[in-house]
Protein backbone atom coordinates (compact mmCIF):
# COMPACT_ATOMS: atom_id res chain seq x y z
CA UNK A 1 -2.24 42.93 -10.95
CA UNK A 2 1.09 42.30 -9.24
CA UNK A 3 -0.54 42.76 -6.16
CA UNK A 4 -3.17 39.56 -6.41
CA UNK A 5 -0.41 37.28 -7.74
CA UNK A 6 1.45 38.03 -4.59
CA UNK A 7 -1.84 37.39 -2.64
CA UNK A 8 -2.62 34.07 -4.25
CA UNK A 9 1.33 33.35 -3.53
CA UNK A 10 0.76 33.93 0.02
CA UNK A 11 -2.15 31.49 0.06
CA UNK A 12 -0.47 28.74 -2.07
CA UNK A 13 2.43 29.19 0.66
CA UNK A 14 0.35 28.74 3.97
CA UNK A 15 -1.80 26.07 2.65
CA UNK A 16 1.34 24.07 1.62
CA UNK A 17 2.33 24.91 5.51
CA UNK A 18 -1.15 23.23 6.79
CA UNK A 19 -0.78 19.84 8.23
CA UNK A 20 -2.73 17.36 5.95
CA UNK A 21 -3.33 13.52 6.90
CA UNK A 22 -1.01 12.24 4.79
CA UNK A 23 1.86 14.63 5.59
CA UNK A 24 1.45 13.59 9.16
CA UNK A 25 1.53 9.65 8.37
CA UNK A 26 4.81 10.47 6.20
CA UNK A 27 6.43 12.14 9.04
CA UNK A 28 5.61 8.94 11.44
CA UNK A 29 7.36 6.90 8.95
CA UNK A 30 10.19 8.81 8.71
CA UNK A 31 10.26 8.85 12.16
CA UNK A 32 10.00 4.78 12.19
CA UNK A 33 6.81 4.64 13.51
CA UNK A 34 4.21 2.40 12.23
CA UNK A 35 0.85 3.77 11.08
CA UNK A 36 -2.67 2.33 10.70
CA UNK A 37 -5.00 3.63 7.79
CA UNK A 38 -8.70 2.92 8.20
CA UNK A 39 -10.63 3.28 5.12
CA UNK A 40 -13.47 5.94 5.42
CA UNK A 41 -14.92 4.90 2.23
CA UNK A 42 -18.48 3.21 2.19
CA UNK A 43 -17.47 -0.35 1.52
CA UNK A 44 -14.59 -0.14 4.15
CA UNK A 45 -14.03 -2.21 6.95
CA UNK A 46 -16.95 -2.14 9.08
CA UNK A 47 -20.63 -2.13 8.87
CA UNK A 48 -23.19 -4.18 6.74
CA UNK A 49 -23.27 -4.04 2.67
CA UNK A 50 -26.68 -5.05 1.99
CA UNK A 51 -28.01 -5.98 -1.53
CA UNK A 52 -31.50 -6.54 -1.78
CA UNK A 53 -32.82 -8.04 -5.37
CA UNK A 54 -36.23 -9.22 -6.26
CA UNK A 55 -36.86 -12.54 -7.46
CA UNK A 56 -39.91 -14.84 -8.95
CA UNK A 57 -41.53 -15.46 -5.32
CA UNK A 58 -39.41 -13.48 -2.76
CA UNK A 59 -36.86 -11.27 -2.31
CA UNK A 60 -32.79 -12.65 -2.56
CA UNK A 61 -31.35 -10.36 0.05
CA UNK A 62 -27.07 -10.63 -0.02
CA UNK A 63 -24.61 -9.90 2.82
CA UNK A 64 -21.20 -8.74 2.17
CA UNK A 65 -18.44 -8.73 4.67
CA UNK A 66 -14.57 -7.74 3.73
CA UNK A 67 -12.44 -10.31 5.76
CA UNK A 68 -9.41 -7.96 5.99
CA UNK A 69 -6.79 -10.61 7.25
CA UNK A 70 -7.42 -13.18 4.11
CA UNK A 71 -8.28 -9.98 1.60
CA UNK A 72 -11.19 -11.57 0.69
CA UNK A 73 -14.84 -10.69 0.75
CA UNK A 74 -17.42 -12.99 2.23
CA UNK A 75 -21.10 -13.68 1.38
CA UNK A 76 -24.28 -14.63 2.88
CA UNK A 77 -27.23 -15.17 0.62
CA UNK A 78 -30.95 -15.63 2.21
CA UNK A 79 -34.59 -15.64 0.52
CA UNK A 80 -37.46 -14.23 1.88
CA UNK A 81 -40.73 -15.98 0.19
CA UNK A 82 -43.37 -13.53 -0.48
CA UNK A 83 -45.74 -14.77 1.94
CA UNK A 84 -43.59 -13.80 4.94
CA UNK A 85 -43.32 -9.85 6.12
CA UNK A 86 -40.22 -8.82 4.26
CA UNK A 87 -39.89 -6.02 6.57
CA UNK A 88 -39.75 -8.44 10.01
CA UNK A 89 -37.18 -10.85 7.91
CA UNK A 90 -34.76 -8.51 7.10
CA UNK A 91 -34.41 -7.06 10.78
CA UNK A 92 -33.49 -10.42 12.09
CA UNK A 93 -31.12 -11.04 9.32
CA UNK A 94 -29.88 -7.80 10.08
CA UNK A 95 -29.66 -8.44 13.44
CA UNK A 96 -27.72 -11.74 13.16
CA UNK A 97 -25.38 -10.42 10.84
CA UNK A 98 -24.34 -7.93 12.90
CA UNK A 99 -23.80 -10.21 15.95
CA UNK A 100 -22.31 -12.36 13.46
CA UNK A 101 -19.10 -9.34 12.80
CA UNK A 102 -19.00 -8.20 16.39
């Protein structure tokens, strides 16, 4: 048994040795460099959060955009009446939007 503690030793060791992210960003620092973290989550910086939600009549569809200067998120409500093509609406709102953040 002696044997696979050593082994399992050995690979606690060398994974401790691998570079991770976050290691690497606390070596800049120390080093008195400034960093820049990007969020890779799905509501970070970029890209469109879209909530579409029925409604008597149409569709509400909601556009959410993090302002990351003020720290503050930013919305956009628009309807789409039934009687219009929901899928046609929504591409140009999705279109302006997105020229809108560019």
């Amino acid at each position: 048994m002696k044997w696979f503690k050593r082994m399992v030793a050995r690979w606690v060791r060398e994974a401790d040795e691998l570079p991770s992210p976050e290691a690497n960003a606390l070596k800049k620092l120390r080093r008195g460099n400034s960093i820049g973290t990007q969020s890779e989550s799905i509501d970070g910086y970029a890209g469109l959060n879209i909530t579409v939600m029925s409604a008597v009549g149409g569709k509400i569809v909601t556009f959410r955009h993090y302002d990351r200067r003020t720290d503050d998120n930013k919305y956009r409500h628009y309807v789409i009446p039934d009687d219009l093509d929901f899928e046609r609406e929504l591409g140009k709102m999705i279109t302006m939007e997105s020229l809108r953040q560019a």
